[in-house]
N, C-alpha and C. Protein backbone atom coordinates (compact mmCIF):
# COMPACT_ATOMS: atom_id res chain seq x y z
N UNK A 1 -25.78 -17.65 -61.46
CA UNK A 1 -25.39 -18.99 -61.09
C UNK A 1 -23.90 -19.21 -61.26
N UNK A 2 -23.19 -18.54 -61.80
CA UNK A 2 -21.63 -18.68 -62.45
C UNK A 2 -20.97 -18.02 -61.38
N UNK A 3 -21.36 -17.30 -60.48
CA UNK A 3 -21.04 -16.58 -59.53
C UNK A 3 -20.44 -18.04 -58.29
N UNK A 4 -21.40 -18.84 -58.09
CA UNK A 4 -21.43 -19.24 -57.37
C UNK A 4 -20.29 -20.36 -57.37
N UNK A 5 -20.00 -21.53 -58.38
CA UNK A 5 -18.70 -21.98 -58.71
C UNK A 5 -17.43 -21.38 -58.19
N UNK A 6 -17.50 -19.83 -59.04
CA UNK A 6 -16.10 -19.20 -59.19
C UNK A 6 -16.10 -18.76 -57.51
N UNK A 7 -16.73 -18.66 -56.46
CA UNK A 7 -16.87 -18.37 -55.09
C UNK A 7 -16.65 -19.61 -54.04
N UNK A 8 -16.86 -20.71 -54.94
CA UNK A 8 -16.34 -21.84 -54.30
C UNK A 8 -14.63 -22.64 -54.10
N UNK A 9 -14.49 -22.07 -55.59
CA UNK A 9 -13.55 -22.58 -56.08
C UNK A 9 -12.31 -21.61 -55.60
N UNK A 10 -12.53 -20.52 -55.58
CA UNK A 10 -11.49 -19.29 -54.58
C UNK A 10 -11.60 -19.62 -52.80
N UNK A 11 -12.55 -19.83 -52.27
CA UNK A 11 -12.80 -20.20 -50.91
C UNK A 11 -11.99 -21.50 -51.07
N UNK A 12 -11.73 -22.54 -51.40
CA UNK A 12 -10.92 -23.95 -51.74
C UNK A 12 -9.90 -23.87 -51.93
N UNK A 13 -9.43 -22.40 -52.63
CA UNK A 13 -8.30 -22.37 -52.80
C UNK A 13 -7.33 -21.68 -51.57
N UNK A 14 -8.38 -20.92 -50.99
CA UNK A 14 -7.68 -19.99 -49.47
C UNK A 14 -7.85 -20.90 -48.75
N UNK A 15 -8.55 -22.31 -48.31
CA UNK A 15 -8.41 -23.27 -47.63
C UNK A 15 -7.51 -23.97 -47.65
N UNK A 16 -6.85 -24.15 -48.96
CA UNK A 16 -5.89 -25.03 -49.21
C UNK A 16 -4.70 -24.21 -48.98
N UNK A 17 -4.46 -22.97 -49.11
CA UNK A 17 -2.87 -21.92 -49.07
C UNK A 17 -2.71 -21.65 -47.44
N UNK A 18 -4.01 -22.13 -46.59
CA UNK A 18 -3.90 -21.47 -45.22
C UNK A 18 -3.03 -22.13 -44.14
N UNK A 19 -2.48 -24.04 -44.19
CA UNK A 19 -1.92 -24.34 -43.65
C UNK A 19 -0.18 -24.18 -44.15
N UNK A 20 -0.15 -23.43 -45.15
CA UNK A 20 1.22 -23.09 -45.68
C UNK A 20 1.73 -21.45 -45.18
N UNK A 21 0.48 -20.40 -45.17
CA UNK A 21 1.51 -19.79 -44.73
C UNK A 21 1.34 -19.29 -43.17
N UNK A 22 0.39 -20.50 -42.39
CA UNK A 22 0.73 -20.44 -41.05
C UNK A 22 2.30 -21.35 -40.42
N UNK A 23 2.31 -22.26 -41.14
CA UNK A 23 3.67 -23.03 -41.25
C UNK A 23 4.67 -22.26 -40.61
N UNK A 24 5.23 -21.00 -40.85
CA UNK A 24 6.27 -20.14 -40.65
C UNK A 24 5.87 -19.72 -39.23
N UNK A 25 4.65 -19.13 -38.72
CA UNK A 25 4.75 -18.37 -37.33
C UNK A 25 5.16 -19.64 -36.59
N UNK A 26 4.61 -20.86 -36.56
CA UNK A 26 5.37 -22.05 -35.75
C UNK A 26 6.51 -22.09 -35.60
N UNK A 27 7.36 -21.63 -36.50
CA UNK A 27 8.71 -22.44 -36.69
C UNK A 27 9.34 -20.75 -35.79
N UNK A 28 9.10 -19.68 -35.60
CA UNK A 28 9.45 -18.60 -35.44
C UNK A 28 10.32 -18.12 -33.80
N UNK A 29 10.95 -18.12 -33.67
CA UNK A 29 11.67 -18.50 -32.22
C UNK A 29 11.47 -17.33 -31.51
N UNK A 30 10.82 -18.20 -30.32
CA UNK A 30 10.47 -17.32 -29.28
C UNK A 30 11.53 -17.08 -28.26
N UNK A 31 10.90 -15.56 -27.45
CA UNK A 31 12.26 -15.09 -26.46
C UNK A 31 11.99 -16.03 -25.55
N UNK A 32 13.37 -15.98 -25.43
CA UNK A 32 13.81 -16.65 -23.56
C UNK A 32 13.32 -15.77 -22.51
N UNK A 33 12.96 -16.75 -21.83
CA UNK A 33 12.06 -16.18 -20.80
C UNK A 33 13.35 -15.51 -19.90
N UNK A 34 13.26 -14.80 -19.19
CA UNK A 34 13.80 -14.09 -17.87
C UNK A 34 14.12 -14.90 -17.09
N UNK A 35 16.01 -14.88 -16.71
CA UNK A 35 16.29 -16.02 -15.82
C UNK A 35 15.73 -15.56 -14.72
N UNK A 36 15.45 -16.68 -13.74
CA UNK A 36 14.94 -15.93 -12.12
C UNK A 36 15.92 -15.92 -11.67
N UNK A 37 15.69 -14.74 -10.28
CA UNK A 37 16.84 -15.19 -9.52
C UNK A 37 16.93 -15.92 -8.34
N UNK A 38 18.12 -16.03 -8.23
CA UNK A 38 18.35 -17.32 -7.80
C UNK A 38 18.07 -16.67 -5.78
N UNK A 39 18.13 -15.42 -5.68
CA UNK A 39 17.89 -15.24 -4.10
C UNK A 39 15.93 -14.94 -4.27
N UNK A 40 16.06 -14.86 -4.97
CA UNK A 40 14.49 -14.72 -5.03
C UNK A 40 13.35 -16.25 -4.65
N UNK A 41 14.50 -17.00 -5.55
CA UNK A 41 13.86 -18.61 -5.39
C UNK A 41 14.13 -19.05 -3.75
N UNK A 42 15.22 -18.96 -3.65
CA UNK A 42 16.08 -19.30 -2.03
C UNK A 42 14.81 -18.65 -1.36
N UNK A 43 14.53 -17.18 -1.08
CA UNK A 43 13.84 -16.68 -0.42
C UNK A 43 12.46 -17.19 0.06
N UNK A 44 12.06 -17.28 -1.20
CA UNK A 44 10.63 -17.81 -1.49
C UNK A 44 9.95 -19.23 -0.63
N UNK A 45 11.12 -19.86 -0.62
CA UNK A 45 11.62 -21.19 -0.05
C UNK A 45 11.38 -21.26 1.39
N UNK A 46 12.76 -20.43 1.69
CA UNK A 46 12.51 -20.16 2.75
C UNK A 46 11.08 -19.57 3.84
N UNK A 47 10.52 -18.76 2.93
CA UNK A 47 8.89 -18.46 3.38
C UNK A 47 8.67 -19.75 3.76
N UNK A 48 8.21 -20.36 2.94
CA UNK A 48 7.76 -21.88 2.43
C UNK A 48 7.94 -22.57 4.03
N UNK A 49 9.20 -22.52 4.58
CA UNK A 49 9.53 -23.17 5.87
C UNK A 49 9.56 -22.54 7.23
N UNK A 50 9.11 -21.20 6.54
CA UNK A 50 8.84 -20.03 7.71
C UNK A 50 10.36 -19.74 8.24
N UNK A 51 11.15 -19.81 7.79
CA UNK A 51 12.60 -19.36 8.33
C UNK A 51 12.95 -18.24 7.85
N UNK A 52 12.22 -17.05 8.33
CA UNK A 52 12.53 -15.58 8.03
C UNK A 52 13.71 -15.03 8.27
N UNK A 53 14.21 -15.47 9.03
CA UNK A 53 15.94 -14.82 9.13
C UNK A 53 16.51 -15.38 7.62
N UNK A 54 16.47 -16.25 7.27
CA UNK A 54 17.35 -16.51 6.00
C UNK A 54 16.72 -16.08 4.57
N UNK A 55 15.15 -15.78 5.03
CA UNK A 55 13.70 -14.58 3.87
C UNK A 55 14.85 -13.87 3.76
N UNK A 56 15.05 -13.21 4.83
CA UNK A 56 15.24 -11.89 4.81
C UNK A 56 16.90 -11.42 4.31
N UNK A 57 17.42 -11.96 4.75
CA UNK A 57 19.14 -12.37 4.26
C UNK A 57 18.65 -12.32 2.53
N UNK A 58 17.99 -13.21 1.86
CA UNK A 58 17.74 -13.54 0.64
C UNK A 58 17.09 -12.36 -0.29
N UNK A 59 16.13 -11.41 0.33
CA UNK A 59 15.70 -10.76 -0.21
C UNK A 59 16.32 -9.64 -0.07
N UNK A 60 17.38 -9.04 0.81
CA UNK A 60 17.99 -7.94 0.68
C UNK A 60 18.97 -8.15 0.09
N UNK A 61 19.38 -9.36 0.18
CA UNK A 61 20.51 -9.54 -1.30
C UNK A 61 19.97 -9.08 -2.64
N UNK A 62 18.39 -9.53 -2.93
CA UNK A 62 18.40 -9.26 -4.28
C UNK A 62 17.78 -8.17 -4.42
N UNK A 63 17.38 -7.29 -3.30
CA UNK A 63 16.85 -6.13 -3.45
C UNK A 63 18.03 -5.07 -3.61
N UNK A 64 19.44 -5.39 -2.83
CA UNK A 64 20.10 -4.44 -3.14
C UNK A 64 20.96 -4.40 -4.65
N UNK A 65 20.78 -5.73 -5.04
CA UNK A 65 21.30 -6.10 -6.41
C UNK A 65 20.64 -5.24 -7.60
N UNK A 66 18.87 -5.34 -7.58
CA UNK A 66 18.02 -4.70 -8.07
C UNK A 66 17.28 -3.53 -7.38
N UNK A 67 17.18 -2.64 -6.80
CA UNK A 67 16.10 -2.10 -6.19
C UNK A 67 14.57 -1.53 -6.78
N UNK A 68 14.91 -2.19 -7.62
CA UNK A 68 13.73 -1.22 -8.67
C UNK A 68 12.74 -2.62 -8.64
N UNK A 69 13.63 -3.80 -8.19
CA UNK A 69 12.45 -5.35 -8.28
C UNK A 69 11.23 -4.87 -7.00
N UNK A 70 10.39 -4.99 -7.53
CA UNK A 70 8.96 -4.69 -6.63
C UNK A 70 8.86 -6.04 -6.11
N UNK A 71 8.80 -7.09 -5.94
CA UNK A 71 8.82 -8.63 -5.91
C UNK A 71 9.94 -9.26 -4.58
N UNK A 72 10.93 -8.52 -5.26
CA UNK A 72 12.00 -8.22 -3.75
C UNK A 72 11.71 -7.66 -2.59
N UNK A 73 11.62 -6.16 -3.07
CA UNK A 73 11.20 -4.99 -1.83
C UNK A 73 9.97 -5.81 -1.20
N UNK A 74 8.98 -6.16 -2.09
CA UNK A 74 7.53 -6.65 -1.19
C UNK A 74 7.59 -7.90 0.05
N UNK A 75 8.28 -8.74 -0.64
CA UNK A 75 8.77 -10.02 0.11
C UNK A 75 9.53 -9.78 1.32
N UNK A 76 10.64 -9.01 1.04
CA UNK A 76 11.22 -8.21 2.47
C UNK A 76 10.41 -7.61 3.62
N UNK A 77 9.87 -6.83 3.03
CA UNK A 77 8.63 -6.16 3.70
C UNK A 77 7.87 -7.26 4.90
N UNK A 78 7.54 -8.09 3.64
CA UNK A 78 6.52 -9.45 4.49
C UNK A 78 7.29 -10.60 4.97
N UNK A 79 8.12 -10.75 4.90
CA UNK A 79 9.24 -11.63 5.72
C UNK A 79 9.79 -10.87 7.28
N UNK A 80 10.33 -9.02 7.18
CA UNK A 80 10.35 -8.58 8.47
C UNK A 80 9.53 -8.70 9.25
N UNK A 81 7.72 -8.49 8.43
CA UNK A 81 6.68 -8.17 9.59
C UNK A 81 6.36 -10.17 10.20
N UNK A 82 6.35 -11.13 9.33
CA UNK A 82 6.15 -12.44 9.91
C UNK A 82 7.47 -12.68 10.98
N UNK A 83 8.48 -12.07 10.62
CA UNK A 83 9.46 -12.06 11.84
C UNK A 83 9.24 -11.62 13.05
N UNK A 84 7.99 -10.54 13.03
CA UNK A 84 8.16 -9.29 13.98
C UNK A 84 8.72 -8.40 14.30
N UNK A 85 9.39 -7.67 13.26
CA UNK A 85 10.36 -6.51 12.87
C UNK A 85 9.67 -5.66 12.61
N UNK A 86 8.37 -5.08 13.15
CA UNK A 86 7.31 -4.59 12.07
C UNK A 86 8.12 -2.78 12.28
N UNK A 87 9.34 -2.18 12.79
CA UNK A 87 9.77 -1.25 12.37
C UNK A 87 10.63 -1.30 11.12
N UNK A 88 10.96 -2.61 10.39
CA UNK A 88 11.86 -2.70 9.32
C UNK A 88 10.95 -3.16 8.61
N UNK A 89 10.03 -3.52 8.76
CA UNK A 89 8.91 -3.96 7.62
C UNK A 89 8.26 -2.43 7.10
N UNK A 90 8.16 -1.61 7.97
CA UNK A 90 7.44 -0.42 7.43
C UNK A 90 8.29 0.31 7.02
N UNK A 91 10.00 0.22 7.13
CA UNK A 91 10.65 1.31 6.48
C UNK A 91 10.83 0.76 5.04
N UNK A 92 10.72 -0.83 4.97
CA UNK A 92 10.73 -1.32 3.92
C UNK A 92 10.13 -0.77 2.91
N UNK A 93 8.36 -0.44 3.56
CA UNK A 93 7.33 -0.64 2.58
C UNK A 93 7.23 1.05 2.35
N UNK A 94 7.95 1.69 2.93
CA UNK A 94 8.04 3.32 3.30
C UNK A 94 9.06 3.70 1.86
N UNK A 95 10.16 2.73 1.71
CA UNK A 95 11.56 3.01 0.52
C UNK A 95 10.48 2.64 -0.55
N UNK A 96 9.60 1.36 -0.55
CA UNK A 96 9.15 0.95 -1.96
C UNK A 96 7.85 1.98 -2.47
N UNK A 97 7.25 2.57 -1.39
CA UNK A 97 6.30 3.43 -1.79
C UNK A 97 7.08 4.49 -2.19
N UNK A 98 8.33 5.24 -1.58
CA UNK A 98 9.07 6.49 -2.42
C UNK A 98 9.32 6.17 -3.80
N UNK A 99 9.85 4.91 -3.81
CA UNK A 99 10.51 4.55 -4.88
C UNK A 99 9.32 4.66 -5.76
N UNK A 100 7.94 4.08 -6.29
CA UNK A 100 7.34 4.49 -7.10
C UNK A 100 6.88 5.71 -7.10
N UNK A 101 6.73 6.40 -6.09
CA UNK A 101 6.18 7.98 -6.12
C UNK A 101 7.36 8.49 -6.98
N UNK A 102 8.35 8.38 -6.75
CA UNK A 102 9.60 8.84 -7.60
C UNK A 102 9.30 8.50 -8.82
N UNK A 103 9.32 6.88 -9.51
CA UNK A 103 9.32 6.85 -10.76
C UNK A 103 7.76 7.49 -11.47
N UNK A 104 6.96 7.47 -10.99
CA UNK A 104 5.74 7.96 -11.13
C UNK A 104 6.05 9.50 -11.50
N UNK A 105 6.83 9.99 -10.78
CA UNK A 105 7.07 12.05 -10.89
C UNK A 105 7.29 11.97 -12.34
N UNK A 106 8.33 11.21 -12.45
CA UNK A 106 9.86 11.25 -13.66
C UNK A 106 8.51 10.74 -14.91
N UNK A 107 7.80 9.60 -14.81
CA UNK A 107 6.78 9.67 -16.05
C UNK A 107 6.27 10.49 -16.04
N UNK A 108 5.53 10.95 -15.12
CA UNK A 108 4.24 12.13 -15.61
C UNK A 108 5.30 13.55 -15.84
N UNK A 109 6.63 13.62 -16.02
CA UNK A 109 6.92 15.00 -15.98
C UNK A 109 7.39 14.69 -17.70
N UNK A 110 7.85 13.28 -17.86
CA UNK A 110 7.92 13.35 -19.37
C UNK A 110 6.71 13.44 -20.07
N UNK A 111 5.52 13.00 -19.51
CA UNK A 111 4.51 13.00 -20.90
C UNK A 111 4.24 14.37 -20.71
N UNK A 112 4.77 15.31 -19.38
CA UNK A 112 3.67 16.30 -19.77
C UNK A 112 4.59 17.28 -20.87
N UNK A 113 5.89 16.74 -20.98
CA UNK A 113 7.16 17.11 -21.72
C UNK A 113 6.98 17.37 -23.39
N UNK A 114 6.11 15.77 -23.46
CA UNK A 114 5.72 15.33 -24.97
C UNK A 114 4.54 15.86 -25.62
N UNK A 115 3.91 16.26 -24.65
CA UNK A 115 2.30 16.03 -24.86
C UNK A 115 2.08 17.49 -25.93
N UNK A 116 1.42 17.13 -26.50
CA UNK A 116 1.08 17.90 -27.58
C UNK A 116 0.19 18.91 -27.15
């Protein structure tokens, strides 16, 4: 029966210590999110109003800024073919498929580098 007190009285006490040391992860500063960019937004927009000549202006700006943005390359892609460019839409989607077959080689040649 003495068991049962001293099991209460410890459970009361982790009830009572639990809003103190969650206190701290609240206060704990979170990262800044990733500015967007700003031809990415323009672009996007532009979809929005179907004015693919200025998609497309927008997204090769930020594709050549970044080329590694998948988000860019894709949008380009789909802004030439709603234009009817569908030979610059497929060389588009032709660079973004190398481009991961490429980064894809370069991982699998490191793990097979590491691999035990």
């Amino acid at each position: 029966m003495r068991k049962l007190p001293i099991f209460a009285l410890a459970l009361l006490a982790g009830l009572a210590l639990t809003p103190i040391a969650t206190r701290g992860h609240a206060s704990a500063p979170q990262p800044s999110p990733k500015p967007k960019d700003p031809d990415l937004e323009s672009g996007r927009q532009a979809i929005e109003a179907q004015n693919w000549k200025v998609a497309i202006e927008d997204f090769n700006r930020a594709a050549a800024r970044d080329p590694k943005n998948a988000d860019a390359q894709n949008l380009l892609g789909y802004s030439y073919r709603k234009s009817g460019n569908l030979d610059m839409a497929s060389s588009t989607t032709t660079r973004r498929c190398a481009s991961t077959r490429a980064t894809r080689a370069r991982t699998s040649t490191s793990a097979r580098r590491i691999s035990w």
